[in-house]
Protein backbone atom coordinates (compact mmCIF):
# COMPACT_ATOMS: atom_id res chain seq x y z
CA UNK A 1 16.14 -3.12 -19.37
CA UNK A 2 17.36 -1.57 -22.71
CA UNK A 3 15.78 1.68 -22.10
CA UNK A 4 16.61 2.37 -17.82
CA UNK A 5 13.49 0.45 -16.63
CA UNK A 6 13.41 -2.36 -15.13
CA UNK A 7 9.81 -3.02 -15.33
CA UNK A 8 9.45 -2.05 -19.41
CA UNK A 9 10.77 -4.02 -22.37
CA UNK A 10 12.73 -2.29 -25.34
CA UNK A 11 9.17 -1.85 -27.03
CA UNK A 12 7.72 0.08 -23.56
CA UNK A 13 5.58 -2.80 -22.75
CA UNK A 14 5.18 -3.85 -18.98
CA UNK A 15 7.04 -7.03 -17.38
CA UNK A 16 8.21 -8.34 -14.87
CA UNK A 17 11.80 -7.53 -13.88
CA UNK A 18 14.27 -10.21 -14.71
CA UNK A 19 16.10 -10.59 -11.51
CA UNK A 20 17.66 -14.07 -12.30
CA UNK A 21 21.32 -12.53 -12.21
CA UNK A 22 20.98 -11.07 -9.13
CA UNK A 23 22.99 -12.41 -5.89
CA UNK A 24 21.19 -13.33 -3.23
CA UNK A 25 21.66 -10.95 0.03
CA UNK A 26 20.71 -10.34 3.06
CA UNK A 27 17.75 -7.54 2.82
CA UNK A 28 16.17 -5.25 5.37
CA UNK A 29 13.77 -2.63 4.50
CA UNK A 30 12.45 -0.54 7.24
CA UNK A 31 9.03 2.14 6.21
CA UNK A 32 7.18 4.94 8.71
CA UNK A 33 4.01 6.53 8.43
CA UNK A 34 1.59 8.13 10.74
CA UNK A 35 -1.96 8.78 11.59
CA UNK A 36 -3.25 11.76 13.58
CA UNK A 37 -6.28 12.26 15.84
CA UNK A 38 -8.09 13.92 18.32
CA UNK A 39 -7.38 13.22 22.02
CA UNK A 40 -10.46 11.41 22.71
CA UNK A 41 -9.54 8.84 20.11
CA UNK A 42 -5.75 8.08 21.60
CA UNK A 43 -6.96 7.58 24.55
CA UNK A 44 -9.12 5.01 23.71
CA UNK A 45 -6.59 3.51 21.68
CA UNK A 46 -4.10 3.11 24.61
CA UNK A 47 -6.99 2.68 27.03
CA UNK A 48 -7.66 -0.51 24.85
CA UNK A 49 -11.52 1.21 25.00
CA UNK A 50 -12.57 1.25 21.34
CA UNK A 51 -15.71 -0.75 20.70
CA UNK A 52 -14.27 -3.07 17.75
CA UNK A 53 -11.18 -3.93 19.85
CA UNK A 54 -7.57 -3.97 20.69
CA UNK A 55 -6.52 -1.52 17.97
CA UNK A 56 -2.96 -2.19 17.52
CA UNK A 57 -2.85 -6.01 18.29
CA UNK A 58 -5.62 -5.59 15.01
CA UNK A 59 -3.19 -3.09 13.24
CA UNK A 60 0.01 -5.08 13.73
CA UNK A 61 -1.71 -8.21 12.32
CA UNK A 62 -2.96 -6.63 9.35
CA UNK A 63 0.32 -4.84 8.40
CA UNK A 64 1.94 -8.37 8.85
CA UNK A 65 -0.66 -9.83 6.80
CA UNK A 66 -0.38 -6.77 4.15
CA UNK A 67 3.22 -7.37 3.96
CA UNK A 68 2.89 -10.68 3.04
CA UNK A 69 0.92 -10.38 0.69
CA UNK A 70 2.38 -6.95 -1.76
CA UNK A 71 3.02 -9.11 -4.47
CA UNK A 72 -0.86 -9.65 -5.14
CA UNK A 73 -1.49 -6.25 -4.01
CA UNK A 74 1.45 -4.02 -6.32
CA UNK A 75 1.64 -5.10 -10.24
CA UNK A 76 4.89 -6.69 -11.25
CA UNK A 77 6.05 -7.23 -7.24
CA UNK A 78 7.93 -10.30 -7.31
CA UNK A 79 6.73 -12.60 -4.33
CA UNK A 80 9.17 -13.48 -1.43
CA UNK A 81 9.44 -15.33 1.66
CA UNK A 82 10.33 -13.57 4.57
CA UNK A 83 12.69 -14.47 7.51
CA UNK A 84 11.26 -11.77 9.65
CA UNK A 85 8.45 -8.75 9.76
CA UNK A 86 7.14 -6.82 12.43
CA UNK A 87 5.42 -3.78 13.32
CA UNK A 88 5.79 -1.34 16.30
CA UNK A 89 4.04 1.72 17.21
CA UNK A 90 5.06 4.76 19.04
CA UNK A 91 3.06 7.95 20.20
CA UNK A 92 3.58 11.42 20.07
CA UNK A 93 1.81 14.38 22.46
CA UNK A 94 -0.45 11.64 24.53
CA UNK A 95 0.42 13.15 27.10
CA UNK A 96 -0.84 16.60 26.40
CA UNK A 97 -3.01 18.48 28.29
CA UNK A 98 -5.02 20.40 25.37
CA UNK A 99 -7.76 18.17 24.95
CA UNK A 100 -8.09 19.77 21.28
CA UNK A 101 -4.50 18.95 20.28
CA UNK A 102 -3.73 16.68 17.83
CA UNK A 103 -2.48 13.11 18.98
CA UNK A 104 -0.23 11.10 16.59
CA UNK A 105 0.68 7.37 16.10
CA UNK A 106 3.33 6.30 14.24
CA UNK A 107 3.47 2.93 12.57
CA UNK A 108 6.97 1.35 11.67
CA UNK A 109 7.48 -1.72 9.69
CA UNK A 110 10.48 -3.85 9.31
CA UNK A 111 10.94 -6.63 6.77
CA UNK A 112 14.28 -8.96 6.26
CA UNK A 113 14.73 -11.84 3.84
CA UNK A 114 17.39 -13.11 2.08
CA UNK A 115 16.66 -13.05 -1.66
CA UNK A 116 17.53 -11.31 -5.34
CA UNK A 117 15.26 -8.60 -4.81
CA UNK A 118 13.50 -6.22 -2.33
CA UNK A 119 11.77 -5.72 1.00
CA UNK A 120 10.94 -1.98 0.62
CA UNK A 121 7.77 -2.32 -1.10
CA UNK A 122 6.55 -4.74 1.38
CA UNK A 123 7.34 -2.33 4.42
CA UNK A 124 5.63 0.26 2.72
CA UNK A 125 2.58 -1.75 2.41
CA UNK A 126 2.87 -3.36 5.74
CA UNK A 127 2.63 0.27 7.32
CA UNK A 128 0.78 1.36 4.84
CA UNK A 129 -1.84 -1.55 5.81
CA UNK A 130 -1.67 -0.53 9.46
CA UNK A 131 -2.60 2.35 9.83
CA UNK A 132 -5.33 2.03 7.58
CA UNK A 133 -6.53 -0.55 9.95
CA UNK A 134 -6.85 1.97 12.84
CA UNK A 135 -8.26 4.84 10.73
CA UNK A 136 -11.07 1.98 10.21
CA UNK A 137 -11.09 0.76 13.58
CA UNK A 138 -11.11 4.53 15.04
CA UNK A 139 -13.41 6.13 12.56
CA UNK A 140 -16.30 6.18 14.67
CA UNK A 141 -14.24 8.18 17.04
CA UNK A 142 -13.12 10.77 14.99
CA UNK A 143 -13.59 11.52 11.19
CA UNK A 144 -10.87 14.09 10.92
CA UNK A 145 -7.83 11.53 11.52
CA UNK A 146 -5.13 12.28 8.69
CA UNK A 147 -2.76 9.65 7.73
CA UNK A 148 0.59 10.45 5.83
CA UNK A 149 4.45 10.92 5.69
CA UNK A 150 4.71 6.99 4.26
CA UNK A 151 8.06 6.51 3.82
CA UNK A 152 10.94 3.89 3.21
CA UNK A 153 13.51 5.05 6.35
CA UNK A 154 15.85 2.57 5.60
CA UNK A 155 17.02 -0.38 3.90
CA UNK A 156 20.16 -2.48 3.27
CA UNK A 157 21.04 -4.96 0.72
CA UNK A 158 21.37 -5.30 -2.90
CA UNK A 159 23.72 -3.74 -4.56
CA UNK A 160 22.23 -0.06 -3.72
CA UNK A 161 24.24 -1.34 0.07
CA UNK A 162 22.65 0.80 2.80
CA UNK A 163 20.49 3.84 2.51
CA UNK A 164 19.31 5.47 5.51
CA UNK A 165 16.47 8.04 4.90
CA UNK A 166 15.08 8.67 8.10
């Protein structure tokens, strides 16, 4: 890491950072991101009404699944075993009358481990993951969903302690 980055040797070439040094800690990385759509589509999605399924039982698996695997997704992610990952979902203006209004789900994912290095990278892509999954399980219900604001909220461990974001 002559030159500030972790993931280039002293000659710029890619690698894998060394993290053989590093203490192992307790790690916790916790990542947001949403998806909008119109009303029709949420309620299907908490009617449990969509034709391919139960939406978010789908979602929540795949983000899980996603999470597990970032290290074959993301070049250079060093693999690690988790203790604990999950995925919750909350809604925003469900309840709104204006059947044109925009409807909004947001995904959370939360990953702990003990090890030398990370957990935000696999939140990200556990959330990430998710609510891809319902854009593709909703699709037929609406082509103008819009998924964004992915973002690491939180995390604590490592010797950056605890940053809160969110």
């Amino acid at each position: 890491m002559e030159n500030g980055f972790s993931h280039f040797d002293s000659q710029g070439n890619a690698v894998m950072a060394d993290i053989s040094q590093k203490e192992i800690t307790s790690r916790t990385a916790i990542a947001k991101g949403c998806i909008s759509m119109n009303a029709g589509a949420m309620k299907a999605v908490l009617d449990g009404a969509v034709g391919k399924g139960d939406v978010l039982g789908v979602a929540r698996i795949g983000g899980i699944m996603a999470a597990k695997r970032c290290s074959s997704l993301i070049p250079l992610c060093h693999p690690l075993n988790f203790d604990k990952c999950t995925i919750d979902f909350s809604f925003h203006n469900e309840d709104s009358p204006a059947a044109d209004s925009r409807k909004m789900i947001e995904a959370a994912c939360e990953v702990k481990l003990s090890g030398k290095t990370g957990a935000e990278m696999e939140a990200l892509t556990g959330v990430s993951i998710a609510l891809l999954t319902i854009y593709d399980m909703c699709k037929a219900l609406d082509k103008t969903m819009v998924i964004g604001n992915i973002r690491l909220c939180e995390k604590s461990g490592g010797k950056s302690g605890h940053i809160c974001v969110d």
